[in-house]
Protein backbone atom coordinates (compact mmCIF):
# COMPACT_ATOMS: atom_id res chain seq x y z
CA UNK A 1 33.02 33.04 15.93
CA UNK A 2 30.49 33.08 18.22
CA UNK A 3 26.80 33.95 18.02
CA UNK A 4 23.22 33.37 19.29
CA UNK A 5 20.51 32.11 16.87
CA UNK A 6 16.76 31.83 17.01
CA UNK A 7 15.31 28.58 15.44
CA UNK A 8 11.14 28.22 14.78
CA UNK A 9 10.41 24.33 14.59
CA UNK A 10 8.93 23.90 11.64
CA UNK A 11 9.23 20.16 10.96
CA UNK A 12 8.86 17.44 13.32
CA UNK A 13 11.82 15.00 14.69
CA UNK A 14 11.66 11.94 13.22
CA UNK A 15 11.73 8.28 15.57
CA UNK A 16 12.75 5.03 13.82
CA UNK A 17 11.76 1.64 15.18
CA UNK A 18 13.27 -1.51 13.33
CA UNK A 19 12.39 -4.49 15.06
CA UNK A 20 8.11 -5.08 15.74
CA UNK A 21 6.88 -8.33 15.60
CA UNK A 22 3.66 -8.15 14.32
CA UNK A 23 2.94 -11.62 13.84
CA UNK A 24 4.04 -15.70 13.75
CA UNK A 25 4.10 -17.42 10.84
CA UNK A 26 4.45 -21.44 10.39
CA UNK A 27 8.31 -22.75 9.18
CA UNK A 28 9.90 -25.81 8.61
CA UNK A 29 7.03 -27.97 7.77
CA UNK A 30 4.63 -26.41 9.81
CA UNK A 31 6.48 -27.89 13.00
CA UNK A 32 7.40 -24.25 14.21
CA UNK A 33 7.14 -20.48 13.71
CA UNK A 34 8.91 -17.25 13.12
CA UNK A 35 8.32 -13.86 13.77
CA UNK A 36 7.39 -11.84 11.05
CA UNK A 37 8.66 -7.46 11.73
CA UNK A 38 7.50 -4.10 10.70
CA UNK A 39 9.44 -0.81 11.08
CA UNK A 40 7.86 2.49 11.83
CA UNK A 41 9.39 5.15 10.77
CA UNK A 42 7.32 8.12 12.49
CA UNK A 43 7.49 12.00 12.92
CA UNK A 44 7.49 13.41 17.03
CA UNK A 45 6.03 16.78 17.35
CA UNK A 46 5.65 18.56 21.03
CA UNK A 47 2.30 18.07 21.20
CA UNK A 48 1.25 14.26 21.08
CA UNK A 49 -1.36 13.48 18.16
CA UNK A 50 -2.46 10.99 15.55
CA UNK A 51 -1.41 10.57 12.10
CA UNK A 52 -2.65 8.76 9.42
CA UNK A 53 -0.10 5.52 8.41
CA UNK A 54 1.48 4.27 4.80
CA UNK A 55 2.44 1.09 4.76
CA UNK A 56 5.65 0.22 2.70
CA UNK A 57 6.24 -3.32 0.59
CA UNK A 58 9.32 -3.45 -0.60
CA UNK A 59 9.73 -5.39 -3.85
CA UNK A 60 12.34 -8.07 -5.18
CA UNK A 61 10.20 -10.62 -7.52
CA UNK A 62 8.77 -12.40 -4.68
CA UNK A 63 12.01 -13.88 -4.04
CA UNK A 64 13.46 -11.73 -1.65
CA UNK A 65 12.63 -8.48 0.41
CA UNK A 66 14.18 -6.16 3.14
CA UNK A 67 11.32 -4.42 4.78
CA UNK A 68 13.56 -1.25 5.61
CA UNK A 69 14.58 -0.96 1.46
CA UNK A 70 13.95 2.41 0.39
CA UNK A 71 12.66 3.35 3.67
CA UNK A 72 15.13 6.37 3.97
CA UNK A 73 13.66 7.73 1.19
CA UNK A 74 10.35 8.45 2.75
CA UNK A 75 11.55 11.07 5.68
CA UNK A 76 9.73 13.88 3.35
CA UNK A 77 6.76 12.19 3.92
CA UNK A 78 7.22 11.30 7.61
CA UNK A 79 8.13 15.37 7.80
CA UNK A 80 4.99 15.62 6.03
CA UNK A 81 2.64 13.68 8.78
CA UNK A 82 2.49 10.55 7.93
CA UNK A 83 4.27 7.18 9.62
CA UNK A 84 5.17 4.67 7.47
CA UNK A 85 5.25 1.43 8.10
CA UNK A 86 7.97 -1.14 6.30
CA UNK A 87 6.34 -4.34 5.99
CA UNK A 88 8.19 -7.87 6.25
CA UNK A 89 5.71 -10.67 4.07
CA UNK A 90 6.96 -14.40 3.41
CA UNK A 91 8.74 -15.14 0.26
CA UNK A 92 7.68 -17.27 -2.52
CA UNK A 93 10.85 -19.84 -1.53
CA UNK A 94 8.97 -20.27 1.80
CA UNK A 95 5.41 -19.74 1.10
CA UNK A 96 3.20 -19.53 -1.79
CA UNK A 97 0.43 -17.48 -2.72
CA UNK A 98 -1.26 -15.83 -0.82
CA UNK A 99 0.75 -16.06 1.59
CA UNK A 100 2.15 -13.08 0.94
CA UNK A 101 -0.94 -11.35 0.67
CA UNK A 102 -2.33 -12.75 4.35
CA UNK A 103 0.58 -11.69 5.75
CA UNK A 104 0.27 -7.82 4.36
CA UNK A 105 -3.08 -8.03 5.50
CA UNK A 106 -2.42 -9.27 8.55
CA UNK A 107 0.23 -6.31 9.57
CA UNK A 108 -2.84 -3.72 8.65
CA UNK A 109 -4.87 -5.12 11.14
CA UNK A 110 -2.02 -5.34 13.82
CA UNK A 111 -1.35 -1.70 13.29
CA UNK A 112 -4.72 -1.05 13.70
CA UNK A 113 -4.98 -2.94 16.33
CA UNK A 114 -2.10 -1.03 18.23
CA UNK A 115 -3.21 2.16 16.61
CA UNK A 116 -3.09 3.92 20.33
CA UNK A 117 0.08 2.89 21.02
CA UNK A 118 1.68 4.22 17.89
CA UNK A 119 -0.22 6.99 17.18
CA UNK A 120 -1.82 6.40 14.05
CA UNK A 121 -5.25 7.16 13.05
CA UNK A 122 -6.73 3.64 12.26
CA UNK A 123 -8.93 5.18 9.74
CA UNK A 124 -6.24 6.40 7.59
CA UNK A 125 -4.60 3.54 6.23
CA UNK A 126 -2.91 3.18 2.72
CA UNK A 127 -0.39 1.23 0.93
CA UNK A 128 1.99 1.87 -1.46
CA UNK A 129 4.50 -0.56 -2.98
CA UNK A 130 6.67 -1.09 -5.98
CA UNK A 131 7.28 -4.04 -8.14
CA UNK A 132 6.55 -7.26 -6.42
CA UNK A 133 5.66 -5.05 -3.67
CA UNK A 134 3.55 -2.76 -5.62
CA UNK A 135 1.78 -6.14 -7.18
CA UNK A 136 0.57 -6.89 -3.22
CA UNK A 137 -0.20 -3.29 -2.55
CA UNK A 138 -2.58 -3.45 -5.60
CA UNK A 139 -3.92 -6.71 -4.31
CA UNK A 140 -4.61 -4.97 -0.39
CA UNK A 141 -6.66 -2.37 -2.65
CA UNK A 142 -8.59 -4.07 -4.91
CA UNK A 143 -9.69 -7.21 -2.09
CA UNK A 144 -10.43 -4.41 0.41
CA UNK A 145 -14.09 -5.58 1.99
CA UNK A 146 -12.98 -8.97 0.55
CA UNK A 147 -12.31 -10.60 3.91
CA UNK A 148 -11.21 -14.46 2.15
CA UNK A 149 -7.36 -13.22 2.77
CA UNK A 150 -7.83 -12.66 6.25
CA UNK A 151 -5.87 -15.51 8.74
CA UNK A 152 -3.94 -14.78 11.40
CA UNK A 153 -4.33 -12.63 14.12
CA UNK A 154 -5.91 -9.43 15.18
CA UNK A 155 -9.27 -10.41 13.20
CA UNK A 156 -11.60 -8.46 14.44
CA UNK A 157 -10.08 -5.23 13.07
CA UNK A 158 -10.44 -4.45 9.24
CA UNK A 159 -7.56 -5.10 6.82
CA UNK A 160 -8.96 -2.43 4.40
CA UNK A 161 -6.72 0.45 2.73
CA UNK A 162 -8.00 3.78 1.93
CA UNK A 163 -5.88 4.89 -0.40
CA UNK A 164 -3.10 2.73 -3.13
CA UNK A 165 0.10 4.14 -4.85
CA UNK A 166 1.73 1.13 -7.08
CA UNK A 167 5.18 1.60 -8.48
CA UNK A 168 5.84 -0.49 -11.65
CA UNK A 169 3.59 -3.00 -10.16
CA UNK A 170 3.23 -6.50 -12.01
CA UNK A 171 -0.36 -7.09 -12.78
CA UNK A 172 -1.02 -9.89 -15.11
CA UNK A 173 1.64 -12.53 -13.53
CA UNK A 174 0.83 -14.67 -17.13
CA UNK A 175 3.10 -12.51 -19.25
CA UNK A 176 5.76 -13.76 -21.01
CA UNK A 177 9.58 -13.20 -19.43
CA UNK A 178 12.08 -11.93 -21.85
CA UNK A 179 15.14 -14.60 -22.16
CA UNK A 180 17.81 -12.51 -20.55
CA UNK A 181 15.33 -11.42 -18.16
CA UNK A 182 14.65 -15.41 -17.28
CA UNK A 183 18.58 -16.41 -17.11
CA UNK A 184 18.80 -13.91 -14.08
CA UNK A 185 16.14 -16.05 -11.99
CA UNK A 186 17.68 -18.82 -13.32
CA UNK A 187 15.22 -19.71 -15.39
CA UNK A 188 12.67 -20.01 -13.09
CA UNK A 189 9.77 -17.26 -13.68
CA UNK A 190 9.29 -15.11 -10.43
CA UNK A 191 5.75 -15.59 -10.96
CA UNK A 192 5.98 -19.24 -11.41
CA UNK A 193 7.71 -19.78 -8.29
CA UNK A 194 5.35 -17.43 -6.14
CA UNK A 195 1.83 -19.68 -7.52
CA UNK A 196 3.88 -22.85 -7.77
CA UNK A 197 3.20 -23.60 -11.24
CA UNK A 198 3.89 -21.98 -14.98
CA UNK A 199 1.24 -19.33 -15.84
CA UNK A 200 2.45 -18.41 -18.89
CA UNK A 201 0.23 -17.48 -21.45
CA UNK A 202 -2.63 -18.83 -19.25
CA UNK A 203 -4.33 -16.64 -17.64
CA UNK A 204 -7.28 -18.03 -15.71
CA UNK A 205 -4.18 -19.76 -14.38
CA UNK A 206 -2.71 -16.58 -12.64
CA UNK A 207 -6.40 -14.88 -12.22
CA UNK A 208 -6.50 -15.61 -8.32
CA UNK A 209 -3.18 -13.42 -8.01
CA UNK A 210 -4.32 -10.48 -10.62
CA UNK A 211 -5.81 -7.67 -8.82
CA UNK A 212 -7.79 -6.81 -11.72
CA UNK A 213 -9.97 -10.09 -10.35
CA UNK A 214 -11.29 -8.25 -7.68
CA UNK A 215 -11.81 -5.05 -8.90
CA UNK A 216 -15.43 -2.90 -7.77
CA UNK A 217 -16.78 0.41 -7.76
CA UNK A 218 -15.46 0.19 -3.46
CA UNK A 219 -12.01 -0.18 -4.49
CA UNK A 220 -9.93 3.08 -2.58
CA UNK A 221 -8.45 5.67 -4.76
CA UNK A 222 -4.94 4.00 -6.67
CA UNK A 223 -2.02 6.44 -8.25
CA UNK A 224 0.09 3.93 -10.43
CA UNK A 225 3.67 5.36 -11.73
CA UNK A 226 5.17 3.78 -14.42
CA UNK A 227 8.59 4.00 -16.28
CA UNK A 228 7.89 4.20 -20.63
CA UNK A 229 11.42 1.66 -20.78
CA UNK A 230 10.40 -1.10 -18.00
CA UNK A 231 11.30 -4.12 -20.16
CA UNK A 232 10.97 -6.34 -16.77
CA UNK A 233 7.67 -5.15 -15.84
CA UNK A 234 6.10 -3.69 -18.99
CA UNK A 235 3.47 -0.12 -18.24
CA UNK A 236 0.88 -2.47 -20.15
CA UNK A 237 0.45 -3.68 -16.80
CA UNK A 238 0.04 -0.15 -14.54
CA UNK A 239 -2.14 0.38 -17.93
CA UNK A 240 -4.45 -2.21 -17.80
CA UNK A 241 -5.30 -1.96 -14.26
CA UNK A 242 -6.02 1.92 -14.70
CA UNK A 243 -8.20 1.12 -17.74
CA UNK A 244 -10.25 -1.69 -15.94
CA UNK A 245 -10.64 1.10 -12.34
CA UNK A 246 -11.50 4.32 -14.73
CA UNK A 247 -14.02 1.43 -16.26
CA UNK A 248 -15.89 0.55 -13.40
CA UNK A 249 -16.18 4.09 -11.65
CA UNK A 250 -13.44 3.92 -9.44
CA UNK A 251 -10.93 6.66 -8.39
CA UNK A 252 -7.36 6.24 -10.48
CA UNK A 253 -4.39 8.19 -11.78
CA UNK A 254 -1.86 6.77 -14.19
CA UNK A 255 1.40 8.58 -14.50
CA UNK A 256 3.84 7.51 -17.14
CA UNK A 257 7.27 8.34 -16.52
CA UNK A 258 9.84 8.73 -20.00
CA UNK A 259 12.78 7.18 -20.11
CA UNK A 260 12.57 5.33 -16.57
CA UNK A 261 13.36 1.65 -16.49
CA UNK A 262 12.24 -0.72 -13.24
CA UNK A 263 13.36 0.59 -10.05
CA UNK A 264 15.75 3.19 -11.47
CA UNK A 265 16.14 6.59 -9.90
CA UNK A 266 13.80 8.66 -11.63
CA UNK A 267 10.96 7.47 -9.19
CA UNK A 268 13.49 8.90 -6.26
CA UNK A 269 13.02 12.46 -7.33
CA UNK A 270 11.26 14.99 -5.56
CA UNK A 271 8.76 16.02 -8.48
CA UNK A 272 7.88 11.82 -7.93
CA UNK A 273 7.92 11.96 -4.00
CA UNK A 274 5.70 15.51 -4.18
CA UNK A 275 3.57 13.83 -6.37
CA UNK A 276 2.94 11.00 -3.92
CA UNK A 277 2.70 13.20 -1.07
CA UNK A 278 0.13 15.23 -2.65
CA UNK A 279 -2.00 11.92 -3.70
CA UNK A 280 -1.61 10.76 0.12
CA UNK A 281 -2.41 14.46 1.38
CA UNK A 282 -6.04 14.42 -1.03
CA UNK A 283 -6.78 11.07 0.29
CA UNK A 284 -5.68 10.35 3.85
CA UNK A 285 -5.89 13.73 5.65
């Protein structure tokens, strides 16, 4: 068979880039350093142009992460007009808090920084995270204008985030891990190991890593999904920290998903990613 077709572009290619160093971080007792990568995942249209930029933190209780997890997930969005941006941050086995927070912080500012050269509108920066991930994306929100996490490089451009979509996020680090929960870390709280001591049941203990600390009436718009059966990361926490923004004046959503457990693949559907892209859309473009 042979025939001639006539295709309109109506989505733009997309380009991904695995391997940026966006900054060095101290190792091995301070006596070296590594580099620490982002990946861009980014939609190419014919005519060149700026687009505002998500950046992407993987989750895995602090412990581990792989900044390109999930990231194939995301090409809707990137068809959409937005680049994403995977985000490597320093484990709790290698650094504690906030480490992981600086280090967040400190890829914002290098993207804006090197806005030009990637094409992204520095003034359209969010975050979105889940779990562990979505813990530090809630943190980049609620410190935004809070410039004590700042260190690195690139300082004279603003770490802020306009807009915050946490998946599952852990909140309050001081609650209580189930038993069968605990054997899997060994029996080592995640949240123990990432502030170097045991928080739980004591709050004021785990305060400085709770984003409901910071919270003010400049915090940027948050959407915060949560699954009704999370027994690892309970929706009392996505609840809380909706109930403490709506509080205070600021911009939040809360959606509650039934049946959905941590990280399972309800939150991969397109009624989820539609959702997202919608919140993004009202609050980036």
């Amino acid at each position: 068979m042979k025939k001639t077709i006539r295709i309109d572009a109506t989505e733009p290619k997309l380009w991904l880039d695995t391997d940026i160093t966006f900054s060095h971080v101290p190792v091995w007792f301070n006596s070296n350093t590594r580099g620490l990568k982002l990946s861009l995942l980014q939609p190419r249209e014919k005519e060149e142009r700026t687009y505002p930029c998500i950046v992407w933190l993987c989750g895995g209780a602090w412990l581990e992460m792989n900044r390109n997890a999930f990231l194939a997930n995301f090409s809707s969005l990137a068809k959409q007009g937005f680049i994403i941006a995977g985000i490597e941050y320093r484990t709790s086995n290698v650094a504690k808090f906030p480490a992981q927070l600086e280090d967040v912080k400190t890829a914002i500012r290098f993207l804006r920084a090197n806005a030009e050269n990637f094409g992204i509108d520095p003034s359209l920066i969010g975050i979105m995270g889940e779990s562990a991930g979505g813990h530090l994306a809630c943190l980049s929100g609620t410190t935004s204008g809070n410039g004590s996490f700042d260190k690195g490089e690139n300082l004279t451009e603003s770490s802020d985030v306009q807009a915050v979509c946490a998946w599952y996020p852990a909140v309050d680090l001081e609650f209580e891990t189930e038993e069968d929960v605990l054997e899997s870390f060994g029996g080592i709280r995640p949240q123990d190991q990432l502030l170097g001591k045991r928080t739980a049941g004591k709050p004021e203990m785990a305060r400085p890593a709770n984003p409901k600390h910071y919270i003010s009436k400049d915090c940027p718009p948050f959407l915060l999904i949560h699954g009704t059966d999370d027994n690892l990361v309970p929706p009392n926490h996505s609840e809380g920290l909706y109930n403490e923004l709506v509080a205070i004046g600021s911009s939040a959503d809360l959606v509650l998903i039934e049946g959905a457990a941590h990280a399972t693949i309800e939150f991969f559907q397109p009624e989820v990613l539609e959702m997202i892209t919608e919140f993004f859309q009202e609050h980036l473009v």
